[in-house]
N, C-alpha and C. Protein backbone atom coordinates (compact mmCIF):
# COMPACT_ATOMS: atom_id res chain seq x y z
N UNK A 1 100.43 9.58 67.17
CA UNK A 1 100.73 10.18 65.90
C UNK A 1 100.58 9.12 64.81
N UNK A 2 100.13 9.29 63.85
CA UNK A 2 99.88 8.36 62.70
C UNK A 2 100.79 8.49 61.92
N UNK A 3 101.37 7.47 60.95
CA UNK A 3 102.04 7.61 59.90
C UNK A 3 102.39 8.42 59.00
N UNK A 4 101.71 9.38 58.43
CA UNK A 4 101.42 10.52 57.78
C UNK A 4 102.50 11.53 58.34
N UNK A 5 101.78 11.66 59.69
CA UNK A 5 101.92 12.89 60.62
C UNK A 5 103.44 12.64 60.98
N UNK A 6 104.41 11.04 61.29
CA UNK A 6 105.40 10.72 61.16
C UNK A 6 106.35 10.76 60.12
N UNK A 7 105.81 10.84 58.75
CA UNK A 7 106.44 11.07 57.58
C UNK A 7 106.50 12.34 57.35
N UNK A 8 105.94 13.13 58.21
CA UNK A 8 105.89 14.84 57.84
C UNK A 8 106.90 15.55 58.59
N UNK A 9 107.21 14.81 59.80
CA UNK A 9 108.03 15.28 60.25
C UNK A 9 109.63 14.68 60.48
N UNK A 10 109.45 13.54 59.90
CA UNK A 10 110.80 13.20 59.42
C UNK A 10 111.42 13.90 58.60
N UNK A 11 110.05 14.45 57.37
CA UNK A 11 110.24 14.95 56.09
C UNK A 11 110.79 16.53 56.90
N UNK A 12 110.52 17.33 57.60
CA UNK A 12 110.72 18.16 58.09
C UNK A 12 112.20 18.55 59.17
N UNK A 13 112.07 17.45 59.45
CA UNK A 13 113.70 17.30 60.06
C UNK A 13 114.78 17.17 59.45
N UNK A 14 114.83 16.16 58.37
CA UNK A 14 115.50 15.82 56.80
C UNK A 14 115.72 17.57 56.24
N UNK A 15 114.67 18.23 56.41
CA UNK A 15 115.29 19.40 55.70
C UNK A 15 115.58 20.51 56.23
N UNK A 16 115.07 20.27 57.58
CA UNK A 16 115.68 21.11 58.60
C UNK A 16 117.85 20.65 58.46
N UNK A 17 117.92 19.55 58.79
CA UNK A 17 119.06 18.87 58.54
C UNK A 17 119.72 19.76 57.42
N UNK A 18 119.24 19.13 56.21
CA UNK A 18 119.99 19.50 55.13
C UNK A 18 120.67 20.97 55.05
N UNK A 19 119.65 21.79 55.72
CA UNK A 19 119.58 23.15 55.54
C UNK A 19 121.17 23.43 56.30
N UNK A 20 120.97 22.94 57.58
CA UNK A 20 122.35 23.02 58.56
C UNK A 20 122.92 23.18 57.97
N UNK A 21 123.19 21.78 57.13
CA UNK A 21 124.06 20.74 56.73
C UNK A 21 125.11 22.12 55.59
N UNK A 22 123.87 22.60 54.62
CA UNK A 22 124.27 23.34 53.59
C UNK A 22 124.80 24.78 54.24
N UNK A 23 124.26 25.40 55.27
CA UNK A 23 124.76 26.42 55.93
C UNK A 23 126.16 26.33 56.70
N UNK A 24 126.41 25.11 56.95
CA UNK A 24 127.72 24.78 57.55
C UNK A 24 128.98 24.73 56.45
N UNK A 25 128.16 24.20 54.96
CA UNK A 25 129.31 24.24 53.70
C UNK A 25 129.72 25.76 53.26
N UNK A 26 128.55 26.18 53.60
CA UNK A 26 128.73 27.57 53.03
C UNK A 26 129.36 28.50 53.60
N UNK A 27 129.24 28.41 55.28
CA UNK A 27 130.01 29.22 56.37
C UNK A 27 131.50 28.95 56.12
N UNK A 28 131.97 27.74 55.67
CA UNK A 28 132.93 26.98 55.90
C UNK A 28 133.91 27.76 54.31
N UNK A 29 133.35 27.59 53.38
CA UNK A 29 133.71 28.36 52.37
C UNK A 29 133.74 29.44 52.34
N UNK A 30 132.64 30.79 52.82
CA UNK A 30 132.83 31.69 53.23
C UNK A 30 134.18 32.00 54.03
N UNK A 31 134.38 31.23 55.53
CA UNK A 31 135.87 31.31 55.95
C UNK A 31 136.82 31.57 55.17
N UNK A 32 136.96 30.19 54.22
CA UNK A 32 138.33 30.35 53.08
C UNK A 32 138.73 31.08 52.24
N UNK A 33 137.33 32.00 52.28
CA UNK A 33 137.33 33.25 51.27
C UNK A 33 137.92 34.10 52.06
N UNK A 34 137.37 34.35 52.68
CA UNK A 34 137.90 35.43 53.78
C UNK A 34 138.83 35.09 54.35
N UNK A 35 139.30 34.18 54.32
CA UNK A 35 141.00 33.84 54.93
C UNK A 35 142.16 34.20 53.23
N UNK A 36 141.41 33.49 52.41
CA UNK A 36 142.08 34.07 51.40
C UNK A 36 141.96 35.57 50.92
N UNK A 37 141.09 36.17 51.09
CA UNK A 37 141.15 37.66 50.83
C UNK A 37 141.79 38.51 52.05
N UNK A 38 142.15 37.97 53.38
CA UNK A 38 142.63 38.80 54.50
C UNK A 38 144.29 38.34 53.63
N UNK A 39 144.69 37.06 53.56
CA UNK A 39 145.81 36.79 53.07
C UNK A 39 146.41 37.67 51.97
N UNK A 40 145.65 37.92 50.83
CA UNK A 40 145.88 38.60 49.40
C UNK A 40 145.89 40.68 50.32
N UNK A 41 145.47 41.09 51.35
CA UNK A 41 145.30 42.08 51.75
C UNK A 41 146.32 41.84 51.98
N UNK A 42 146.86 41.15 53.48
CA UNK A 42 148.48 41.22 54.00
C UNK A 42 149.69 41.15 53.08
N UNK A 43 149.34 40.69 51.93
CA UNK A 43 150.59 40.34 50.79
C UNK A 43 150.97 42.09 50.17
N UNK A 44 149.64 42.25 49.70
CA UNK A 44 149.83 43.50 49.05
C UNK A 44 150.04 44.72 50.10
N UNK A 45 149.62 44.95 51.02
CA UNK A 45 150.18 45.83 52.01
C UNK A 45 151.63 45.73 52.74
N UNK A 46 152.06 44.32 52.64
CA UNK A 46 153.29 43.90 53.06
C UNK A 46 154.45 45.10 51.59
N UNK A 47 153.98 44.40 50.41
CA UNK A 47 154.60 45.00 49.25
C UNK A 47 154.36 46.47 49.68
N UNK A 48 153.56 46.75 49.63
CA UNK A 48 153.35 48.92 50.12
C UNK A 48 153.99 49.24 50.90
N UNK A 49 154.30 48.45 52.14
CA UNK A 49 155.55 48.71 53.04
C UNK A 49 156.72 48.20 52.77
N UNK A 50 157.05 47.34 52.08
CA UNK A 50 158.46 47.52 51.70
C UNK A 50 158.58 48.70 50.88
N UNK A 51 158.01 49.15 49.92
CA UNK A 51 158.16 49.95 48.64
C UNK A 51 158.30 51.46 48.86
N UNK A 52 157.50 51.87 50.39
CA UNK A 52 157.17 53.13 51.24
C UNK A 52 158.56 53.07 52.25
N UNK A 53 159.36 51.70 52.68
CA UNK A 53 160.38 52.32 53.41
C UNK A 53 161.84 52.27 52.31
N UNK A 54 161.58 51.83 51.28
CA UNK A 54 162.68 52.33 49.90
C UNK A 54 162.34 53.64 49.94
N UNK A 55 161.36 54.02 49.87
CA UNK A 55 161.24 55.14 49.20
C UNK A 55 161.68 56.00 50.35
N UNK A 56 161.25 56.06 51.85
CA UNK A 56 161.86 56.54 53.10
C UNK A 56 163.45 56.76 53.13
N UNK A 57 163.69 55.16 52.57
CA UNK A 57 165.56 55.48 52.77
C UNK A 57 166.34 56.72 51.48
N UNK A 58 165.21 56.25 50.76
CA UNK A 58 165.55 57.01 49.75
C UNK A 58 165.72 58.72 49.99
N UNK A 59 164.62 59.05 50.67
CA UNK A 59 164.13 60.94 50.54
C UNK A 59 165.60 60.98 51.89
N UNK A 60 165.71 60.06 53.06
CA UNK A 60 166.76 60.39 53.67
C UNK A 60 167.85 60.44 53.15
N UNK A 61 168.68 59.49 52.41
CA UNK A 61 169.95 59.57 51.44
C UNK A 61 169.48 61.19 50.67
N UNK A 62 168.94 61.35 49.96
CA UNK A 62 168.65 62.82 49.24
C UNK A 62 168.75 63.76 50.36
N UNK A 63 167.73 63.76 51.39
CA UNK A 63 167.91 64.84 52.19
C UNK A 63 169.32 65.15 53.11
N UNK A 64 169.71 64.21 53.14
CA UNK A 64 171.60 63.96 53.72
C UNK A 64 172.32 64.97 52.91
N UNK A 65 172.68 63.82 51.35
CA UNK A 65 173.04 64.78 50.39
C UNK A 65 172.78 65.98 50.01
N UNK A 66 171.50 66.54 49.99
CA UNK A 66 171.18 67.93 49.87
C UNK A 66 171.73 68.71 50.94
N UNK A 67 171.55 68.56 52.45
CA UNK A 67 172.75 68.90 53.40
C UNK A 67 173.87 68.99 53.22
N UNK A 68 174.69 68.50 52.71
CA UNK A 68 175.86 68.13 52.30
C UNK A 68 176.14 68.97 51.28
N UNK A 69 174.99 68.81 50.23
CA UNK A 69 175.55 69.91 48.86
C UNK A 69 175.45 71.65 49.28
N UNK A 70 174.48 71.71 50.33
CA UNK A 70 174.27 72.83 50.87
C UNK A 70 175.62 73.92 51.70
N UNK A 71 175.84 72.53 52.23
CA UNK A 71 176.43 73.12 53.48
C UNK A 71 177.73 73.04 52.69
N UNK A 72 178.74 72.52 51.17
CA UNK A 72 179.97 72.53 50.47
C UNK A 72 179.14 73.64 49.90
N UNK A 73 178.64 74.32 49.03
CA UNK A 73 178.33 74.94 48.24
C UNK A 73 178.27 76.65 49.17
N UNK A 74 178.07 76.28 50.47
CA UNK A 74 178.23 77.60 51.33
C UNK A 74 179.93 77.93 51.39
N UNK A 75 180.22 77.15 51.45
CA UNK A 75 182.16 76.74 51.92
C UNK A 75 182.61 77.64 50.59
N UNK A 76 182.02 76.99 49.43
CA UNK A 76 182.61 77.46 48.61
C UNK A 76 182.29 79.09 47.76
N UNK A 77 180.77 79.20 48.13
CA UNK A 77 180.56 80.75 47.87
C UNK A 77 181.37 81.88 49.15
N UNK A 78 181.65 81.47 50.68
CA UNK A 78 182.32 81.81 51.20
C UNK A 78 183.87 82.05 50.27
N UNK A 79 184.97 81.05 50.08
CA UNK A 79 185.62 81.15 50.04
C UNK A 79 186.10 81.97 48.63
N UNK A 80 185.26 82.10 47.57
CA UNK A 80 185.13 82.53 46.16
C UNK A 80 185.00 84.67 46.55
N UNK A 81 183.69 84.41 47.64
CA UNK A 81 183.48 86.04 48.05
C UNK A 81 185.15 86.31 49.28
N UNK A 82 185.94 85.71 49.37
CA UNK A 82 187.23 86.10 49.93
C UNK A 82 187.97 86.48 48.83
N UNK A 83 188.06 85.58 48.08
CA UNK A 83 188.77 85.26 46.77
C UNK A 83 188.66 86.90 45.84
N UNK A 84 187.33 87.13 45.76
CA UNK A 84 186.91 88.40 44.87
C UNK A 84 187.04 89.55 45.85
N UNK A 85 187.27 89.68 47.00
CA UNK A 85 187.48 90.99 48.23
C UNK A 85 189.30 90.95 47.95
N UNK A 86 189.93 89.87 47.99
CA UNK A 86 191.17 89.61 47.84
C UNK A 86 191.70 90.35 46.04
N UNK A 87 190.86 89.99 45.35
CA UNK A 87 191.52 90.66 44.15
C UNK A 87 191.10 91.98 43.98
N UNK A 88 190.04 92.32 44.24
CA UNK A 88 189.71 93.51 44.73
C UNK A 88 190.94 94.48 45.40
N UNK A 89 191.21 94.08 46.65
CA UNK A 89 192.40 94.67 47.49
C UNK A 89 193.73 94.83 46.13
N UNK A 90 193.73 93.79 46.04
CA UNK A 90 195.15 93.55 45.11
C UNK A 90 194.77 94.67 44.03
N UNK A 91 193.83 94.69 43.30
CA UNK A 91 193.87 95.17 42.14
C UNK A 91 194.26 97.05 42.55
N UNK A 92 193.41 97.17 43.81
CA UNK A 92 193.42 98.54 44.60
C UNK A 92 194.74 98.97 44.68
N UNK A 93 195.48 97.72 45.45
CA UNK A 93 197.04 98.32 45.94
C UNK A 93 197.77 98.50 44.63
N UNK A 94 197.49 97.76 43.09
CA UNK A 94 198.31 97.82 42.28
C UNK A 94 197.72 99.38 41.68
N UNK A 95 196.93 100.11 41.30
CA UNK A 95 196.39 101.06 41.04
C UNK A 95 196.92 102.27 41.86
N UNK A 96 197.44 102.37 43.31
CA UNK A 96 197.72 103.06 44.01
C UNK A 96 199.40 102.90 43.81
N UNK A 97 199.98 102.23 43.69
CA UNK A 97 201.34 101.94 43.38
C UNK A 97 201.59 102.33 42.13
N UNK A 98 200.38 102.31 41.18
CA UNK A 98 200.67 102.54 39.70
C UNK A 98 201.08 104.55 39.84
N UNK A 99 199.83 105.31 40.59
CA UNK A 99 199.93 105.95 40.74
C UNK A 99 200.80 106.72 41.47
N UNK A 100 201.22 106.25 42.28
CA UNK A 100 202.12 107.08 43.17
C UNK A 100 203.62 106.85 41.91
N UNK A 101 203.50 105.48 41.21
CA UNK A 101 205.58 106.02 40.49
C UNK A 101 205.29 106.50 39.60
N UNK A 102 203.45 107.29 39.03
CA UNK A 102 203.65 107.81 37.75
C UNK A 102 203.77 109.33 38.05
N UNK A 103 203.97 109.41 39.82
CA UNK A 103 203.73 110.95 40.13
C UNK A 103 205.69 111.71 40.01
């Protein structure tokens, strides 16, 4: 091989090299991107799940309470429809008593 033909392929290896060289910086940065953008994903999905099981504890506390207001609010239309059958009766027996001492 002659000199030439030796300088051509040094010259050729040199940039074969470099090329690596630059594909290895770039892979390498690429990584950190993508380690930093998987990172910035886990942060903000971390926040969506805290914010989704507030909001979980939340609809349960409501749905408790709504049970609760349901099931007092039955108690008490129960005890109100006794209440109005009761004055009812009363008002009946006083009407029948009225009548019988006006006979």
């Amino acid at each position: 091989m002659d000199c030439h033909n030796e300088g051509a392929v040094t010259s050729i290896e040199k940039l074969i090299i470099d090329l690596k060289e630059s594909l290895e910086r770039e892979l390498t940065s690429l990584r950190q991107e993508m380690r930093d953008g998987f990172s910035g994903l886990t942060s903000r999905l971390d926040t969506q799940s805290a914010r989704l099981d507030r909001h979980a504890g939340l609809w349960q506390v409501g749905s408790r309470w709504s049970s609760r207001m349901d099931t007092w609010a039955e108690k008490v239309d129960s005890a109100l429809d006794m209440k109005d059958r009761e004055i009812a009766d009363l008002r009946e027996r006083i009407k029948r008593l009225e009548n019988n001492a006006s006979h």
